[in-house]
C-alpha atoms as a PDB file:
ATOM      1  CA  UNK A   1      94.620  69.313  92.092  1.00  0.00           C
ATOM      2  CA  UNK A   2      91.506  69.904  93.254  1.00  0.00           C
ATOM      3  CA  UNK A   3      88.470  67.528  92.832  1.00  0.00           C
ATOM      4  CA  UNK A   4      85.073  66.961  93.909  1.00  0.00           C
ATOM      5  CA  UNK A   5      83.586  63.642  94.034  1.00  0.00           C
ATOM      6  CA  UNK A   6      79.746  64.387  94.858  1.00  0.00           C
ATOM      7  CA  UNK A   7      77.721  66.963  92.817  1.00  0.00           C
ATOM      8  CA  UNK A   8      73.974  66.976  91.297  1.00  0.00           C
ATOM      9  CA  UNK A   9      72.310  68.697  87.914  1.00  0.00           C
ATOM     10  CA  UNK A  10      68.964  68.891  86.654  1.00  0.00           C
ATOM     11  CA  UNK A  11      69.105  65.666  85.717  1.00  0.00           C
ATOM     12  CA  UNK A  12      67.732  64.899  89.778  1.00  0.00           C
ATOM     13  CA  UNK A  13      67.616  67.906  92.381  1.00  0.00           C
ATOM     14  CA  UNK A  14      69.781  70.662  91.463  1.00  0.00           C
ATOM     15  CA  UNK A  15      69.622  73.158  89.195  1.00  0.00           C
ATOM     16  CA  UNK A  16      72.335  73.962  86.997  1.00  0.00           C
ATOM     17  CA  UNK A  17      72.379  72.179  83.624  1.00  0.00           C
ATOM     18  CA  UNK A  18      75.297  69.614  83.463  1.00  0.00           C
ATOM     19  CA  UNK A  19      76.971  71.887  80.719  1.00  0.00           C
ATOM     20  CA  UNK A  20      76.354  74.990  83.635  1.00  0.00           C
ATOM     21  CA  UNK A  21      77.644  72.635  86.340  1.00  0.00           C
ATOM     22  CA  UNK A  22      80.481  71.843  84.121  1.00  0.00           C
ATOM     23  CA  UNK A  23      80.885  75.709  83.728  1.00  0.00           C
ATOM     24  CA  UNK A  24      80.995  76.271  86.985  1.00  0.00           C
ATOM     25  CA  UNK A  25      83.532  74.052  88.219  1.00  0.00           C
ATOM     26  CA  UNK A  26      86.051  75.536  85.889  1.00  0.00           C
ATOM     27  CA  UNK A  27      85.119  78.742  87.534  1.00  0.00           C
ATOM     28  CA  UNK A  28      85.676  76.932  90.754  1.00  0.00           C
ATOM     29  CA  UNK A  29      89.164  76.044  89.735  1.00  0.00           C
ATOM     30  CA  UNK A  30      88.226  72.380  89.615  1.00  0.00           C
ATOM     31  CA  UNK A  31      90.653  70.020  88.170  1.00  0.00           C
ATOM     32  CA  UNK A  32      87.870  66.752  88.574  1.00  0.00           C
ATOM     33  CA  UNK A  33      84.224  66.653  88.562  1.00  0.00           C
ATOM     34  CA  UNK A  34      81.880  63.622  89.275  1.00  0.00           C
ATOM     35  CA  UNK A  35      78.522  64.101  88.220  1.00  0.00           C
ATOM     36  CA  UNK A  36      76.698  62.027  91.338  1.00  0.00           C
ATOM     37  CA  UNK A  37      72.826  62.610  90.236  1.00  0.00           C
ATOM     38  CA  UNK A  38      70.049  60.760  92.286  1.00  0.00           C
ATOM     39  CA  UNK A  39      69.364  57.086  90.418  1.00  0.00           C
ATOM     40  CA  UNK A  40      70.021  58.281  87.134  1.00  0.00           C
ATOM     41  CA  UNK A  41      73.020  58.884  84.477  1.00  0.00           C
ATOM     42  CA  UNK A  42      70.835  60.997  82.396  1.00  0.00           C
ATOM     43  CA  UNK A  43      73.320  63.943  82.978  1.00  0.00           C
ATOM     44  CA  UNK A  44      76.792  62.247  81.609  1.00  0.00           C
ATOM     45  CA  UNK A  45      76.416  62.775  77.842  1.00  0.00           C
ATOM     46  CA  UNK A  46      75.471  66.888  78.146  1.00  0.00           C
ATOM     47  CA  UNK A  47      78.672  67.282  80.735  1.00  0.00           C
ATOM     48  CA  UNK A  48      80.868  65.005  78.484  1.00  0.00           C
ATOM     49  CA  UNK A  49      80.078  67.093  75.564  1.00  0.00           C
ATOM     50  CA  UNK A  50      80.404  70.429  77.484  1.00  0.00           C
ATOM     51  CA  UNK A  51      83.441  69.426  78.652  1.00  0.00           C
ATOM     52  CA  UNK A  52      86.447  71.833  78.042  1.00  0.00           C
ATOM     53  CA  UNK A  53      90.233  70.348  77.497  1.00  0.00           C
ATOM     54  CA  UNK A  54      91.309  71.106  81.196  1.00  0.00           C
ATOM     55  CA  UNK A  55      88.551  69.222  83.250  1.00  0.00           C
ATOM     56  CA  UNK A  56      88.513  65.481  84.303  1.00  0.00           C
ATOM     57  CA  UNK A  57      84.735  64.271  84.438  1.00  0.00           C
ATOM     58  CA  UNK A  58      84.163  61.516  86.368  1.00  0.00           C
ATOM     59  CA  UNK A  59      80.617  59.402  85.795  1.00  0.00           C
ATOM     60  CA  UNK A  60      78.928  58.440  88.646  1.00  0.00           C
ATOM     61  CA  UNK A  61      75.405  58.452  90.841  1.00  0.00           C
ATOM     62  CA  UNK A  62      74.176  58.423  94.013  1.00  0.00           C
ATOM     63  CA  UNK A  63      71.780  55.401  95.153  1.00  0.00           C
ATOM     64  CA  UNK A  64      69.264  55.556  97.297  1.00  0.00           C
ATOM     65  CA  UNK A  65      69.761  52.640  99.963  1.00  0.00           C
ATOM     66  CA  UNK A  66      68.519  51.071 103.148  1.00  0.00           C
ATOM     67  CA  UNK A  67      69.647  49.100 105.963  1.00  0.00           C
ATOM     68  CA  UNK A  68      67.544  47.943 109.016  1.00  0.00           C
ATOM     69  CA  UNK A  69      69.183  47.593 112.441  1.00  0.00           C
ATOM     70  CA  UNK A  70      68.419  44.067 114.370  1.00  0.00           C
ATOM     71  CA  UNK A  71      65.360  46.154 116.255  1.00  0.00           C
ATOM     72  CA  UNK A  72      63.926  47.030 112.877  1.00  0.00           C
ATOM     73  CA  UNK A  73      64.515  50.590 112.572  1.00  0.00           C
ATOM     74  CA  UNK A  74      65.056  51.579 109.277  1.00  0.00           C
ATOM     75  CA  UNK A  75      68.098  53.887 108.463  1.00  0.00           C
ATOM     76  CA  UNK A  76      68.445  55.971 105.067  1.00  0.00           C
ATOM     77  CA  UNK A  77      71.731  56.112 103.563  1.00  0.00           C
ATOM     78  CA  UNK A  78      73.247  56.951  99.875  1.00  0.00           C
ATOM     79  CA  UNK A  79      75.841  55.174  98.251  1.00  0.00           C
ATOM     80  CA  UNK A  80      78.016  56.969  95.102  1.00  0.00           C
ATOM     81  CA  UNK A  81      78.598  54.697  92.740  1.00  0.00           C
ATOM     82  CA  UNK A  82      81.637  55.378  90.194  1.00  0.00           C
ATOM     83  CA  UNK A  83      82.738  54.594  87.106  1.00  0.00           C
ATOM     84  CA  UNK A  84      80.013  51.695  86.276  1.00  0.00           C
ATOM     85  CA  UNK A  85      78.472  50.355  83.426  1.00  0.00           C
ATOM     86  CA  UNK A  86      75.273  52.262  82.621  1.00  0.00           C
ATOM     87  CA  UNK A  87      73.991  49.330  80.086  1.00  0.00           C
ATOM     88  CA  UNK A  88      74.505  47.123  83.020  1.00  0.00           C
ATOM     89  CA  UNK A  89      71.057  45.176  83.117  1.00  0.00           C
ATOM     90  CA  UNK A  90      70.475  44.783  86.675  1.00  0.00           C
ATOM     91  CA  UNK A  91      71.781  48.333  88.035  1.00  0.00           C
ATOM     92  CA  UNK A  92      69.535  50.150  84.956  1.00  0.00           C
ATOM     93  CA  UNK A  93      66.600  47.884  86.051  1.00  0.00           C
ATOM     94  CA  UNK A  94      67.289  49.121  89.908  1.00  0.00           C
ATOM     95  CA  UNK A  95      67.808  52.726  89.247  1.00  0.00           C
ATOM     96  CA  UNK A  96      64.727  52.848  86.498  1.00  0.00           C
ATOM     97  CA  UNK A  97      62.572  51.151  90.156  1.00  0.00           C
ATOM     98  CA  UNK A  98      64.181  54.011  92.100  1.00  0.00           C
ATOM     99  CA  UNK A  99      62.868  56.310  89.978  1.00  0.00           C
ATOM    100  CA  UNK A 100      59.626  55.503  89.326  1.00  0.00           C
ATOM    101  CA  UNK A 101      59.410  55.287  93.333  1.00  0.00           C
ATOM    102  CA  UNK A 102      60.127  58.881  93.505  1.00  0.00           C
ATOM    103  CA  UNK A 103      57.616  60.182  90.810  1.00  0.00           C
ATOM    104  CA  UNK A 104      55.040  58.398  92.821  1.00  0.00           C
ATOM    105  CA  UNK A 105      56.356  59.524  95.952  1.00  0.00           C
ATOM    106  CA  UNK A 106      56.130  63.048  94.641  1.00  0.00           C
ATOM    107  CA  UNK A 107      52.651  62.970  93.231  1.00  0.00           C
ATOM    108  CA  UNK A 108      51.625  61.632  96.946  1.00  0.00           C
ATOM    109  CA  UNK A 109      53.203  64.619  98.516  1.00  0.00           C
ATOM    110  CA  UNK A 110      51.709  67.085  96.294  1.00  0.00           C
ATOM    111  CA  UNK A 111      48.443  65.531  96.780  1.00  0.00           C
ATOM    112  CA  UNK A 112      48.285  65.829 100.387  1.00  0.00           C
ATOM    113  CA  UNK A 113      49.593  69.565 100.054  1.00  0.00           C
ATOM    114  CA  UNK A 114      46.910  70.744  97.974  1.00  0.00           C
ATOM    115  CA  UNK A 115      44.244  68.750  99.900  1.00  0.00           C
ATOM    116  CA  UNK A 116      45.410  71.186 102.741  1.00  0.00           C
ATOM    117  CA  UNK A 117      44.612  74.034 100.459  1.00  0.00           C
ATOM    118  CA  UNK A 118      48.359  75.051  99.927  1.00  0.00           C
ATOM    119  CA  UNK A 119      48.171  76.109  96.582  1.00  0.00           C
ATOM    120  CA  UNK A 120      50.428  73.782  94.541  1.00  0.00           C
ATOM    121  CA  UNK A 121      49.568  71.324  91.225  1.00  0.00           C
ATOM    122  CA  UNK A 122      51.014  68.644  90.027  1.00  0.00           C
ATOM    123  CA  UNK A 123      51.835  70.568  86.703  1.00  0.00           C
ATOM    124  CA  UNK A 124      53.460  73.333  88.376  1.00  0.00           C
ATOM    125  CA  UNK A 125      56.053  70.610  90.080  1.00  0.00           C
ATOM    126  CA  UNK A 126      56.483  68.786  86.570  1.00  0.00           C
ATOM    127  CA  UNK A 127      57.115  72.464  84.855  1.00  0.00           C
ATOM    128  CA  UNK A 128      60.381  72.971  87.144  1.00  0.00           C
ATOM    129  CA  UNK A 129      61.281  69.285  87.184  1.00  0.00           C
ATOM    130  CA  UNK A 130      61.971  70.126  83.272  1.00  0.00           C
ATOM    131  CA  UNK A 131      61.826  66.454  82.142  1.00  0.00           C
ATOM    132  CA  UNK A 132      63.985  65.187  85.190  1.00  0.00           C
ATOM    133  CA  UNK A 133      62.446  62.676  87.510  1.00  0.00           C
ATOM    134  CA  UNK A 134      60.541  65.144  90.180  1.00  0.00           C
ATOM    135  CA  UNK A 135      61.904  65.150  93.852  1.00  0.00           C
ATOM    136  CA  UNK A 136      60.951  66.840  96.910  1.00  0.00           C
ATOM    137  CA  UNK A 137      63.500  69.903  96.006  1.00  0.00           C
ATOM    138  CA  UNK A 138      61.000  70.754  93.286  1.00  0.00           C
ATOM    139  CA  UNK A 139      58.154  70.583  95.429  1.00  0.00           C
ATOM    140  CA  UNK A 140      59.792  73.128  97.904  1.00  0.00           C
ATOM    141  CA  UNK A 141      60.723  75.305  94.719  1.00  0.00           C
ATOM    142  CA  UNK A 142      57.040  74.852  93.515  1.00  0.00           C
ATOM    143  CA  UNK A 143      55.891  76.141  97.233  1.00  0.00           C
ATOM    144  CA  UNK A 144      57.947  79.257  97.116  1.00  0.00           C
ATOM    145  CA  UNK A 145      57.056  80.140  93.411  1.00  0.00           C
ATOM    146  CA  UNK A 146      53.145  80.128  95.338  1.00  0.00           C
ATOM    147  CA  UNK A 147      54.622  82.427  98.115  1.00  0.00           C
ATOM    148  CA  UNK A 148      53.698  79.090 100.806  1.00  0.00           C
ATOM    149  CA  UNK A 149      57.543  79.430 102.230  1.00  0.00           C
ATOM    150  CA  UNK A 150      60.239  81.599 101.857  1.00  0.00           C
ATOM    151  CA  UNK A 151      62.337  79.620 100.033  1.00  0.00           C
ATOM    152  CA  UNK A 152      63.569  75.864  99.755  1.00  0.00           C
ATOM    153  CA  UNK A 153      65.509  75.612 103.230  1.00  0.00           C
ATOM    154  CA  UNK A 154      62.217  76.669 104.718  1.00  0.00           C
ATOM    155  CA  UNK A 155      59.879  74.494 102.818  1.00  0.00           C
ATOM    156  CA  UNK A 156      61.584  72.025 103.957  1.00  0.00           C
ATOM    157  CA  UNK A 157      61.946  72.698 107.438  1.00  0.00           C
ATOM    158  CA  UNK A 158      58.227  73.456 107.593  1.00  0.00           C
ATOM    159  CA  UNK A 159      56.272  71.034 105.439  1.00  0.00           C
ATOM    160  CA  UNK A 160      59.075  68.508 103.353  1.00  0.00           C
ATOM    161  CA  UNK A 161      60.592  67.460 106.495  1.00  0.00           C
ATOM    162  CA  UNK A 162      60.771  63.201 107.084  1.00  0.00           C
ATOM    163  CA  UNK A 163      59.305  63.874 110.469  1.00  0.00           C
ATOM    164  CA  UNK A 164      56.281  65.707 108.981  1.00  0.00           C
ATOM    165  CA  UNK A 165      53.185  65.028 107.838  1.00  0.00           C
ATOM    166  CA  UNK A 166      53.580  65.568 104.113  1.00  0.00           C
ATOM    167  CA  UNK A 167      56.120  63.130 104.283  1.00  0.00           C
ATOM    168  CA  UNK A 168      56.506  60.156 101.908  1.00  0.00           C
ATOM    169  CA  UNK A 169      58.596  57.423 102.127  1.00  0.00           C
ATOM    170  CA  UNK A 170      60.504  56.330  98.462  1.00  0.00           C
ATOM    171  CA  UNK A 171      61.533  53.342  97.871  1.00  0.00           C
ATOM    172  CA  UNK A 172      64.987  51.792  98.220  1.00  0.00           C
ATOM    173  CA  UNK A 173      67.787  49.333  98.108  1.00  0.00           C
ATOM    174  CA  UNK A 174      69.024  47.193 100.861  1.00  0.00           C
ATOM    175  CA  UNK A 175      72.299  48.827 101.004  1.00  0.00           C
ATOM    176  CA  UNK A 176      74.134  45.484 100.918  1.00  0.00           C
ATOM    177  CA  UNK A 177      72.337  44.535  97.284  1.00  0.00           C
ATOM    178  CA  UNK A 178      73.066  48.190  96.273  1.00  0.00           C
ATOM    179  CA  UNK A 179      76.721  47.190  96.857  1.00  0.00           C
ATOM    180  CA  UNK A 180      76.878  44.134  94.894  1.00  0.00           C
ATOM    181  CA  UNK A 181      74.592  45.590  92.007  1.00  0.00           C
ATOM    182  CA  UNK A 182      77.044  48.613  91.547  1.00  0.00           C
ATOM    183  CA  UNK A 183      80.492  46.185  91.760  1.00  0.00           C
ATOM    184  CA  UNK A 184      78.742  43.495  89.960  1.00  0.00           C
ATOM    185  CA  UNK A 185      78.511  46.649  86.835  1.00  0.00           C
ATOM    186  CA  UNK A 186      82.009  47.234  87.275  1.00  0.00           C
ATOM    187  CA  UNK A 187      81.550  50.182  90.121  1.00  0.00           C
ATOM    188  CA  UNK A 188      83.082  51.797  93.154  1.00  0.00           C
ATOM    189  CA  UNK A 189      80.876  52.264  95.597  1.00  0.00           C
ATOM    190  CA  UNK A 190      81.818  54.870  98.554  1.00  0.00           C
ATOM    191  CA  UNK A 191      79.332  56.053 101.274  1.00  0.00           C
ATOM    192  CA  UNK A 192      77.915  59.128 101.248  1.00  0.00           C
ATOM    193  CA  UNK A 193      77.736  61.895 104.170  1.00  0.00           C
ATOM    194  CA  UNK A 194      77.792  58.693 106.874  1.00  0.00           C
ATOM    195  CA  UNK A 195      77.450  60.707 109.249  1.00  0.00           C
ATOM    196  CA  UNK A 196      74.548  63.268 108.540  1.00  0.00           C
ATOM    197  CA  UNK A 197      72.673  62.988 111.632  1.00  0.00           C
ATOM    198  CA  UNK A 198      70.758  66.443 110.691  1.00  0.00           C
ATOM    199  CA  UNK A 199      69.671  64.416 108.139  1.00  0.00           C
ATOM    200  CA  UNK A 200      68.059  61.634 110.190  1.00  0.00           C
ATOM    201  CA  UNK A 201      69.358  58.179 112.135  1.00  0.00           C
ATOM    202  CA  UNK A 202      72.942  57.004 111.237  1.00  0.00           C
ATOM    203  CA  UNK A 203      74.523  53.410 111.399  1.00  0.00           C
ATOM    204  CA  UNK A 204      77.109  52.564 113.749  1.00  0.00           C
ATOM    205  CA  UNK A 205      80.906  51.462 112.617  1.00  0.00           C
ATOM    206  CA  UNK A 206      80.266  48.220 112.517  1.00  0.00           C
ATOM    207  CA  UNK A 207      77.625  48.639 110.350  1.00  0.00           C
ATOM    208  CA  UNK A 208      80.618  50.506 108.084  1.00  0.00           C
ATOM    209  CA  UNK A 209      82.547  47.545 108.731  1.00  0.00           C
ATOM    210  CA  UNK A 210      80.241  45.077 107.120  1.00  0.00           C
ATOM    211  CA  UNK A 211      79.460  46.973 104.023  1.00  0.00           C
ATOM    212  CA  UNK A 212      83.217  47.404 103.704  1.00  0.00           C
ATOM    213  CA  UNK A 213      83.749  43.744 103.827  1.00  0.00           C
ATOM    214  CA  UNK A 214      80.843  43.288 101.193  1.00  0.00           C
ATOM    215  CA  UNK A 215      82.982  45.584  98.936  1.00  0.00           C
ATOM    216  CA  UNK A 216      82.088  49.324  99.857  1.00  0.00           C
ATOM    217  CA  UNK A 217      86.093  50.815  98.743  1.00  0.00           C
ATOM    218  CA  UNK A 218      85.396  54.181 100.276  1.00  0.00           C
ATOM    219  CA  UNK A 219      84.112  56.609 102.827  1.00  0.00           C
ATOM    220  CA  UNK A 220      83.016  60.264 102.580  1.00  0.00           C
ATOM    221  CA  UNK A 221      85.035  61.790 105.183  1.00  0.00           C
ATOM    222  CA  UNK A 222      85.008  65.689 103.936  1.00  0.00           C
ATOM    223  CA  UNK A 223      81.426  66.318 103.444  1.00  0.00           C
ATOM    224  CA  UNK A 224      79.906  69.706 104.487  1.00  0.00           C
ATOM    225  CA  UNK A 225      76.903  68.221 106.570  1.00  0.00           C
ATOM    226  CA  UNK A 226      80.022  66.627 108.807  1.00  0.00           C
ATOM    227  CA  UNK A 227      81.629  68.707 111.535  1.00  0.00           C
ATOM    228  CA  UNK A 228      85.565  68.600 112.259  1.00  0.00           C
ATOM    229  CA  UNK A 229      84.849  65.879 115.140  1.00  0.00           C
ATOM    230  CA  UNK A 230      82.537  63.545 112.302  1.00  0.00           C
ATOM    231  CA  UNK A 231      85.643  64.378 110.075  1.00  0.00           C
ATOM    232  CA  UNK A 232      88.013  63.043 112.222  1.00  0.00           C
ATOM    233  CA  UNK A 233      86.053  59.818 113.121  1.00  0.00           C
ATOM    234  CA  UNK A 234      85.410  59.160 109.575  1.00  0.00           C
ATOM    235  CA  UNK A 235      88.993  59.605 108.742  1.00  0.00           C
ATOM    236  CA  UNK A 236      90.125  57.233 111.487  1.00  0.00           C
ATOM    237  CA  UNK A 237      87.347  54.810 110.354  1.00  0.00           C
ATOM    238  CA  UNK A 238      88.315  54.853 106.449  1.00  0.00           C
ATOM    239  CA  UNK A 239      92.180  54.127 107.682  1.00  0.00           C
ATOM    240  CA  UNK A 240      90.665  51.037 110.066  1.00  0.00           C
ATOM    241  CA  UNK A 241      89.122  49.228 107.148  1.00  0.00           C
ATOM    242  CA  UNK A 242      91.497  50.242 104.455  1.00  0.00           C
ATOM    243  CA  UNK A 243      88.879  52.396 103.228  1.00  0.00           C
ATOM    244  CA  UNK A 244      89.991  55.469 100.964  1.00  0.00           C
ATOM    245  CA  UNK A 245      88.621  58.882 102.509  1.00  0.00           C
ATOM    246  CA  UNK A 246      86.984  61.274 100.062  1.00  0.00           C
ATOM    247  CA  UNK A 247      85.160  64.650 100.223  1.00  0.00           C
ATOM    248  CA  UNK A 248      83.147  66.486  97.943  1.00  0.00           C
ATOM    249  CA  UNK A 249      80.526  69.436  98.353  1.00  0.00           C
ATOM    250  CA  UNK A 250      77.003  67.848  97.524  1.00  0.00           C
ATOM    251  CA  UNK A 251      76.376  70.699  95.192  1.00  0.00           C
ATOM    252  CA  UNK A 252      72.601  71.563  93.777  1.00  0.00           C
ATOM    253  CA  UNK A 253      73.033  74.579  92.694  1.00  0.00           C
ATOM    254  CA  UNK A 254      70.353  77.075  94.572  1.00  0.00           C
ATOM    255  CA  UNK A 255      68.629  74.645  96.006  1.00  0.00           C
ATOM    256  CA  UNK A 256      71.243  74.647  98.999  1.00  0.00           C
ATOM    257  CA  UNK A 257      73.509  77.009 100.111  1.00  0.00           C
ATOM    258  CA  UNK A 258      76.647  75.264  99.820  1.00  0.00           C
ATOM    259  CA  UNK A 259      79.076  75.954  97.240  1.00  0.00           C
ATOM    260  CA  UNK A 260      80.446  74.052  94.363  1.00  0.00           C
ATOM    261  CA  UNK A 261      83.955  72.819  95.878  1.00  0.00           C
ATOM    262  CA  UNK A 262      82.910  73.455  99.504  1.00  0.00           C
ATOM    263  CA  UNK A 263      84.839  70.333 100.158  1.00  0.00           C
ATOM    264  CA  UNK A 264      87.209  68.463  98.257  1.00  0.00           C
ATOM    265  CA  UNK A 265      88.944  64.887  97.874  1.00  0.00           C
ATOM    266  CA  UNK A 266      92.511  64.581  98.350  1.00  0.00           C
ATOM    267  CA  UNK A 267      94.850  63.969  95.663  1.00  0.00           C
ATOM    268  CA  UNK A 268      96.098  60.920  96.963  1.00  0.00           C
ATOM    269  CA  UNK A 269      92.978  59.499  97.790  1.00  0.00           C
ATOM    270  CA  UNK A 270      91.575  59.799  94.339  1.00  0.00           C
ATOM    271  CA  UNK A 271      94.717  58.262  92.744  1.00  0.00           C
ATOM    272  CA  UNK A 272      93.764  55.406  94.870  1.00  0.00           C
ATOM    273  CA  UNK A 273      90.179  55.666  93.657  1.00  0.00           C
ATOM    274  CA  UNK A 274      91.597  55.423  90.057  1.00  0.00           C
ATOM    275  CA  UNK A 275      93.687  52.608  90.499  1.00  0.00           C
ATOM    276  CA  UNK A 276      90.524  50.099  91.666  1.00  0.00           C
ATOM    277  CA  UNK A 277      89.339  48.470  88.580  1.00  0.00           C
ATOM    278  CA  UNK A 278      86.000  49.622  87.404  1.00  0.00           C
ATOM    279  CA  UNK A 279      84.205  49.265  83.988  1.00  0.00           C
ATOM    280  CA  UNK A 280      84.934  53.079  82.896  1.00  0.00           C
ATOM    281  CA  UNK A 281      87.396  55.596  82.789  1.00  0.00           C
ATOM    282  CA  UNK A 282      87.702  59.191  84.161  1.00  0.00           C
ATOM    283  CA  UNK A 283      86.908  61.491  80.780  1.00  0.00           C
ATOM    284  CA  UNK A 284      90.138  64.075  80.564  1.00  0.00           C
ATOM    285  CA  UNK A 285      93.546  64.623  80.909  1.00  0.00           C
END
């Protein structure tokens, strides 16, 4: 089998369609899908529906979290959340704050571009965001539609980076609350990419170690932002805590480079995934 456990539509940053996305992993020669988009389920029904008799579809999202260290210093991280209730009050009530947070983030950042005279507008963004709550990806394909950057690896390098000064910060959940609100609706939480240090700061193992014990069941060990020594780590970490080790690409479509199935989740692994109660099922055979 093969199966990957983190991917995003239009329905957030990437851009395929759910029903392309869906396409494309059969292409792929996927056997399981989870559709992982940022704060949001708005992609399930379309890849449910699209789905052809061969393909397992697993629901799921990735939540945008926080944890500060005992000096204060605020670290990003993402938890994927699987197989929870969507109707679940408190998780829709987070994820609909989550959102909103990034619309307003985005309008800031698009502000502060065009008040440096990059040509950009807030209705050229909204236009590619297609209905979907905008992100920064958007912004960076808004800036090379205007010729500003090359194309979205650069835009973000240049001007959509954390550390510049376009930057805005979105707002998030305390990683430990994110935890309970996605068990509490009958989830399976499992960090993302926990060791992405291009992306920014990353928490130490015993940091791991605590959100296991609050009920995190698994760790992203196969992720393509990882190199074989972060693989390794996470893999030895994931056995400590009696955490199960998954991997999964991270697709978006063009807005990255890396493919769909660029990293996968082992077999085993996801049987042990599946055996965790959660509030819904795997769609397929």
């Amino acid at each position: 089998m093969r199966i990957d456990l983190h991917t995003h539509t239009v329905a957030s940053d990437g851009t395929d369609t759910p029903a392309e996305l869906v396409a494309a992993a059969v292409a792929a020669g996927l056997d399981v899908l989870a559709i992982t988009d940022h704060d949001t389920t708005r992609g399930w029904a379309e890849a449910l529906d699209a789905r052809p008799a061969g393909l397992t579809i697993v629901p799921g999202a990735e939540f945008s979290c926080v944890y500060y260290d005992p000096t204060g210093r605020r670290v990003s991280l993402h938890l994927l959340g699987y197989l929870f209730d969507p109707d679940d009050p408190a998780l829709r009530a987070e994820r609909s704050r989550l959102r909103e947070s990034r619309l307003v983030r985005a309008e800031e950042i698009v502000r502060r571009l065009a008040a440096d005279d990059f040509e950009i507008t807030w209705e050229q963004v909204g236009a590619l965001a297609d209905g979907a709550t905008v992100g920064r990806p958007h912004i960076a394909r808004a800036l090379v539609a205007a010729g500003v950057v090359p194309d979205v690896s650069a835009a973000f390098s240049e001007l959509l980076s954390s550390r510049g000064g376009y930057y805005v910060r979105k707002a998030d959940t305390d990683v430990f609350d994110s935890i309970g609100l996605i068990t509490a609706a009958g989830g399976l939480p499992v960090f993302a990419h926990p060791i992405a240090r291009r992306r920014g700061p990353v928490v130490g193992d015993e940091v791991v170690a605590a959100m296991a014990a609050a009920g995190l069941v698994g760790l992203e060990v196969n992720h393509p932002d990882h190199d074989a020594d972060d693989r390794e780590h996470a893999a030895g970490l994931a056995r400590d805590l009696g955490l199960i080790g998954t991997g999964s690409s991270d697709y978006h479509g063009t807005n990255k480079t890396t493919r769909l199935a660029a990293c996968t989740t082992d077999p085993e692994a996801y049987e042990r995934l599946l055996a965790l109660p959660a509030a819904r099922a795997p769609v397929g055979p």
